[in-house]
Protein backbone atom coordinates (compact mmCIF):
# COMPACT_ATOMS: atom_id res chain seq x y z
CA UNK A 1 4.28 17.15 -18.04
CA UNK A 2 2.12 19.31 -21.28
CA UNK A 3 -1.22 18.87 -21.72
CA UNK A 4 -1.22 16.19 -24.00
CA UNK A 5 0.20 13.93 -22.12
CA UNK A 6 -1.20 14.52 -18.70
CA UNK A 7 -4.47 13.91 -20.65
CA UNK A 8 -3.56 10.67 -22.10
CA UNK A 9 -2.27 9.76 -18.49
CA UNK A 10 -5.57 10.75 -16.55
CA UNK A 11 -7.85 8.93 -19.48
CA UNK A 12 -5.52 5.53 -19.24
CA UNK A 13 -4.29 5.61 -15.52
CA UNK A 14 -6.18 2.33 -13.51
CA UNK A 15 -5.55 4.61 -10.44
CA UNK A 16 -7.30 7.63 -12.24
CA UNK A 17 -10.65 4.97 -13.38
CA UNK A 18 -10.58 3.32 -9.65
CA UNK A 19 -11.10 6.97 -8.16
CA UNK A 20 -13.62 8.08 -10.92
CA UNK A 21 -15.77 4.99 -10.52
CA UNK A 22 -19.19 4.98 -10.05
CA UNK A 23 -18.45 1.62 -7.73
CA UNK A 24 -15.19 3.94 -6.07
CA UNK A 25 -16.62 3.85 -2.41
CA UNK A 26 -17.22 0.11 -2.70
CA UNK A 27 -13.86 -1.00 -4.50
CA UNK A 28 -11.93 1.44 -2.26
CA UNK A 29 -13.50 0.22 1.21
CA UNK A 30 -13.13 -3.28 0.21
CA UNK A 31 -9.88 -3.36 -0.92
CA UNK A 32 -8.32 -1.30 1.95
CA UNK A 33 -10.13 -3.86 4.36
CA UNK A 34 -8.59 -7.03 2.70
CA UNK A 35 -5.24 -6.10 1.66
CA UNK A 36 -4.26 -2.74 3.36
CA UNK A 37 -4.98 -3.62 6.64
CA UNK A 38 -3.19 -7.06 6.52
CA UNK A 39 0.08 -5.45 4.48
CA UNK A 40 -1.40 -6.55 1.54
CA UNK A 41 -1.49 -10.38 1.68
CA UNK A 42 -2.23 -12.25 -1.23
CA UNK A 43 -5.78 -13.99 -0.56
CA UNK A 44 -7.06 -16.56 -2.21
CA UNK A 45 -9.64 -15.88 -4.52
CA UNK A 46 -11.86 -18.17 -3.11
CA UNK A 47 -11.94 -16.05 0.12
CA UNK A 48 -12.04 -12.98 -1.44
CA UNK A 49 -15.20 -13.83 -3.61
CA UNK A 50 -16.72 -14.97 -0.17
CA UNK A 51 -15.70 -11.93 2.19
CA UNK A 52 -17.04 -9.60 -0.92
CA UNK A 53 -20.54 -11.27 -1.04
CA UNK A 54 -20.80 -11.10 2.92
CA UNK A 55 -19.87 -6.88 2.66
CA UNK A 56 -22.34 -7.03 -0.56
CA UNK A 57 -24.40 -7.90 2.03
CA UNK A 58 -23.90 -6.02 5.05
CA UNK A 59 -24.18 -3.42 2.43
CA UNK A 60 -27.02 -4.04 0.74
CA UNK A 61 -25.10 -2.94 -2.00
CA UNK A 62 -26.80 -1.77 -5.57
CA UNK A 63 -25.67 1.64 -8.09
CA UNK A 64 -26.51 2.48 -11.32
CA UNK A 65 -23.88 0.08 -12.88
CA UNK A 66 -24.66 -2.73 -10.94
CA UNK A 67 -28.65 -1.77 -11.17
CA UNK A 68 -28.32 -2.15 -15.11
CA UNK A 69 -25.96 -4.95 -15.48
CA UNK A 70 -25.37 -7.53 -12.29
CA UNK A 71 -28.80 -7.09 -11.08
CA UNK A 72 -30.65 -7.79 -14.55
CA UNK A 73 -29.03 -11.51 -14.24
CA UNK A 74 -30.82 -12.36 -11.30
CA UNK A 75 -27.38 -13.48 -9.57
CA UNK A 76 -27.16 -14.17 -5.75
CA UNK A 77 -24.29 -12.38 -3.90
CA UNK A 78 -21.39 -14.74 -4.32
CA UNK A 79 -22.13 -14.85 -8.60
CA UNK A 80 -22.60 -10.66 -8.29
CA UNK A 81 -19.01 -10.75 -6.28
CA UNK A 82 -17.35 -13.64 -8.51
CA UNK A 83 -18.37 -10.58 -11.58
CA UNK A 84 -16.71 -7.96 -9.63
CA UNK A 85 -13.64 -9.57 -8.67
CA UNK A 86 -13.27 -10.23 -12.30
CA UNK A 87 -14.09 -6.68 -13.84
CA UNK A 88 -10.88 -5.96 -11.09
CA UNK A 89 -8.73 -7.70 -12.28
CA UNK A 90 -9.39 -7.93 -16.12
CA UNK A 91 -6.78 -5.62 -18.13
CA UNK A 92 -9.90 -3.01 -18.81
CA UNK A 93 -8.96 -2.27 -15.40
CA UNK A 94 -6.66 -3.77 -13.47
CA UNK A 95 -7.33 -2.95 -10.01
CA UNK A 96 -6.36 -6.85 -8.79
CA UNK A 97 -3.38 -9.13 -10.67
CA UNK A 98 -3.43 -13.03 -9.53
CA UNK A 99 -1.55 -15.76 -9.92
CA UNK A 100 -1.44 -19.88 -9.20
CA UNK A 101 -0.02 -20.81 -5.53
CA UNK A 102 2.61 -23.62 -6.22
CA UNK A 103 1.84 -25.55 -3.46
CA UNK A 104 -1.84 -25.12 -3.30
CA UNK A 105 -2.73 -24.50 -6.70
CA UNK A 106 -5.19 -21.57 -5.57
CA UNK A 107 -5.74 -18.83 -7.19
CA UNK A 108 -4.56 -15.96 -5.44
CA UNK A 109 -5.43 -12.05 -5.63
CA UNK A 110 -3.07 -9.16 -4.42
CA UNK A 111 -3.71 -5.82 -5.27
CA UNK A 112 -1.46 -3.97 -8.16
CA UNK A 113 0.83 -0.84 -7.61
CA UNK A 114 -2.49 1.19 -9.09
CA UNK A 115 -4.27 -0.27 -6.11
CA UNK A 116 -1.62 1.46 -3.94
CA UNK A 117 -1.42 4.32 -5.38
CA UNK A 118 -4.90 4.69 -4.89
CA UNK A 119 -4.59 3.67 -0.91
CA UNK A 120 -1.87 6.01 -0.64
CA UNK A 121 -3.95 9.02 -1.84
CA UNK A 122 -6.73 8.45 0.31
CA UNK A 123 -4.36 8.27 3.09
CA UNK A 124 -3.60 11.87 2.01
CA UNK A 125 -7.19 13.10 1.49
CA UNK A 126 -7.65 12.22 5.63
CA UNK A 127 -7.18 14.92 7.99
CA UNK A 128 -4.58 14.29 10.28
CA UNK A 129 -4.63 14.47 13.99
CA UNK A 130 -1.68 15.00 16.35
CA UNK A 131 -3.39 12.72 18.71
CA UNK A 132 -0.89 9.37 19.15
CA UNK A 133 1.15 10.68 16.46
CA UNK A 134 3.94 10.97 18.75
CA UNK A 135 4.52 7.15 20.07
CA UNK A 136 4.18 6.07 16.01
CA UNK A 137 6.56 8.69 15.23
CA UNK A 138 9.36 7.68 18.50
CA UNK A 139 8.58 3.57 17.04
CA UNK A 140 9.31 4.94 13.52
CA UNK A 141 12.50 6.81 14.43
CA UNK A 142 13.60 3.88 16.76
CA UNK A 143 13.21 0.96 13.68
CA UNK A 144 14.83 3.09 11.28
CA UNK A 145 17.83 3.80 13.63
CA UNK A 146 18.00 0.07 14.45
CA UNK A 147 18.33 -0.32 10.60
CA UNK A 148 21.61 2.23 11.02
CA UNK A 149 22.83 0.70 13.90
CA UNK A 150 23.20 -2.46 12.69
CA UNK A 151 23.83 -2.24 9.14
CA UNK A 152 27.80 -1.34 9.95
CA UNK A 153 29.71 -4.38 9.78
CA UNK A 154 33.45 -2.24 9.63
CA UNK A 155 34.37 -2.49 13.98
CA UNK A 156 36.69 0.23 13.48
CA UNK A 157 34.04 2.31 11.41
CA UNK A 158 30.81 0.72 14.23
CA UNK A 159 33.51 2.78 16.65
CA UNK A 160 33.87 5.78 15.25
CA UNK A 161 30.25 5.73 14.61
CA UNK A 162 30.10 4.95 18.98
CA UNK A 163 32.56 7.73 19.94
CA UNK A 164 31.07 10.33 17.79
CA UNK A 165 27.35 9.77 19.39
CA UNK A 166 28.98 9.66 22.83
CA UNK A 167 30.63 12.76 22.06
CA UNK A 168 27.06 14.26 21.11
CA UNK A 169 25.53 12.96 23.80
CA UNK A 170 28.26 14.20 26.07
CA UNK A 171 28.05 17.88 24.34
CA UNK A 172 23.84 17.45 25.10
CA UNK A 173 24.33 16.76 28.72
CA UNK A 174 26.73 19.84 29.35
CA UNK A 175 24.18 21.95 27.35
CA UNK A 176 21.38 20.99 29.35
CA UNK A 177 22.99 21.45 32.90
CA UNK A 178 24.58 24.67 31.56
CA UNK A 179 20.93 26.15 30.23
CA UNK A 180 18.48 23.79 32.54
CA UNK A 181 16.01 23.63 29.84
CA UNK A 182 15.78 21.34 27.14
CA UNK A 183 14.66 22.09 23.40
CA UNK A 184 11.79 20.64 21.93
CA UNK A 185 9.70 20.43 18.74
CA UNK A 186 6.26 22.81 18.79
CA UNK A 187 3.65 20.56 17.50
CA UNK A 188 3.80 21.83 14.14
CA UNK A 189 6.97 20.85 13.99
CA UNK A 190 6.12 17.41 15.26
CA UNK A 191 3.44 16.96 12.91
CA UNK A 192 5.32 18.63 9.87
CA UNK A 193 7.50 15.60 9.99
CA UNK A 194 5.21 12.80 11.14
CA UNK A 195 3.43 14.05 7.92
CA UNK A 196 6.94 13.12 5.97
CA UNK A 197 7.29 10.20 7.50
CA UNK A 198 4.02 9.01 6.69
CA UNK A 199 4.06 9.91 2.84
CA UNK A 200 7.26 8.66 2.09
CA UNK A 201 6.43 5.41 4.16
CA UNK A 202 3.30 5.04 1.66
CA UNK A 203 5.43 6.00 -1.20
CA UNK A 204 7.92 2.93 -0.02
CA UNK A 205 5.10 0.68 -0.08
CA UNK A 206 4.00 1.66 -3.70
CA UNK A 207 7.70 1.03 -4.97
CA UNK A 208 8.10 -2.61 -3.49
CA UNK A 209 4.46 -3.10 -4.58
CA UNK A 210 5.48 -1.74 -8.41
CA UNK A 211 8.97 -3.87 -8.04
CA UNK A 212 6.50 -6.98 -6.71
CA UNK A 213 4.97 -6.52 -10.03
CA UNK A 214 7.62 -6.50 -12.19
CA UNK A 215 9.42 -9.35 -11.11
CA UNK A 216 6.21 -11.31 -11.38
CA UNK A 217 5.99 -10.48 -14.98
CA UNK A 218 9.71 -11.46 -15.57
CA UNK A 219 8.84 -15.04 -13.61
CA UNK A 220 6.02 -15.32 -15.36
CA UNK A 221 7.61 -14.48 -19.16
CA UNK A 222 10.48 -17.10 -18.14
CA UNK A 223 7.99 -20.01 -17.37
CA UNK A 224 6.48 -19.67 -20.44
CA UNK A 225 9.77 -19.76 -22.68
CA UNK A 226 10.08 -22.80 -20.88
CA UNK A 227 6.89 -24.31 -21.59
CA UNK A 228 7.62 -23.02 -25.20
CA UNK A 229 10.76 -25.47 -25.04
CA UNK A 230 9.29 -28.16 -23.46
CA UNK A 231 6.65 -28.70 -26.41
């Protein structure tokens, strides 16, 4: 990527403005709570307002932006957290995209793939500790070989997939009572690819958040060729 564009791209990205804001620290803490923690859920908007005022709160929260803007209005927590959910979602910035529940007709908020992206890099600004990393890496491992495991619906293919692990594990077993000692990974080895694992399970996320997106916007475009029929 030149100059040029890498400039237009760090001027334009919602990720970029998110990180850069003056309210970063606030948008960033809230967010993760609400939606990163929970998988991100959508949440009604409703709740979100609420749960923002209480952490305005708990916060006491002011800054310069809100200091010349929100606070000038004289508005109470829930009206100063009604303004910021909307500055996060507006196209300006796009932090939060909602949409109308069917059933319940609420409003609902879930954060946008620029939201993720911005989760997922300050997942990698955190130091990293080896401490429990091992029992998160062994349940990792252990899903994603379930996945394998039963994903093969050929018998004659799930058997040759059988008889070559029991031939590994046979090979293993002779190894180990031929030697007596048994190879591990040093810990920099072990964290090296708990490391992987972890960025390309954030990177996941982002994608099905980004695909999310898209087919939102094709749902959305076909309900409103219908509407444009129906009149």
């Amino acid at each position: 990527m030149n100059y040029e564009h890498l400039k237009v791209l760090l001027k334009n990205s919602p990720t970029v403005k998110m990180l850069r804001s003056n309210n970063a620290a606030l948008i960033i803490s809230f967010l993760q709570s609400q939606f990163r923690e929970t998988n991100e859920q959508p949440i009604s908007n409703t709740i979100l307002i609420q749960k923002l005022a209480d952490y305005l709160d708990e916060l006491n929260y002011q800054d310069e932006e809100d200091e010349m803007y929100l606070s000038s209005l004289n508005l109470d927590s829930v009206d100063r957290a009604r303004k910021y959910i909307e500055q996060w979602t507006d196209e300006k910035n796009r932090y939060l995209s909602n949409y109308t529940d069917e059933n319940s007709k609420d409003i609902m908020n879930v954060p946008t793939k620029h939201t993720s992206r911005v989760f997922q890099i300050v997942e990698l600004l955190k130091d990293r500790k080896l401490v429990g990393t091992e029992s998160k890496f062994k349940d990792i491992f252990h899903k994603l070989k379930e996945l394998i495991d039963n994903s093969i619906e050929d018998p004659a293919k799930k058997v040759e997939e059988l008889q070559k692990r029991k031939s590994e594990i046979e090979d293993q077993i002779r190894k180990i009572k031929r030697e007596q000692t048994v190879s591990t990974f040093e810990d920099y080895q072990i964290k090296s690819r708990y490391d992987d694992v972890t960025k390309l399970t954030n990177e996941l996320i982002g994608d099905f958040r980004e695909v999310e997106e898209n087919f939102k916007i094709i749902v959305r475009s076909i309900y409103e060729k219908q509407s444009d029929k129906s009149l």
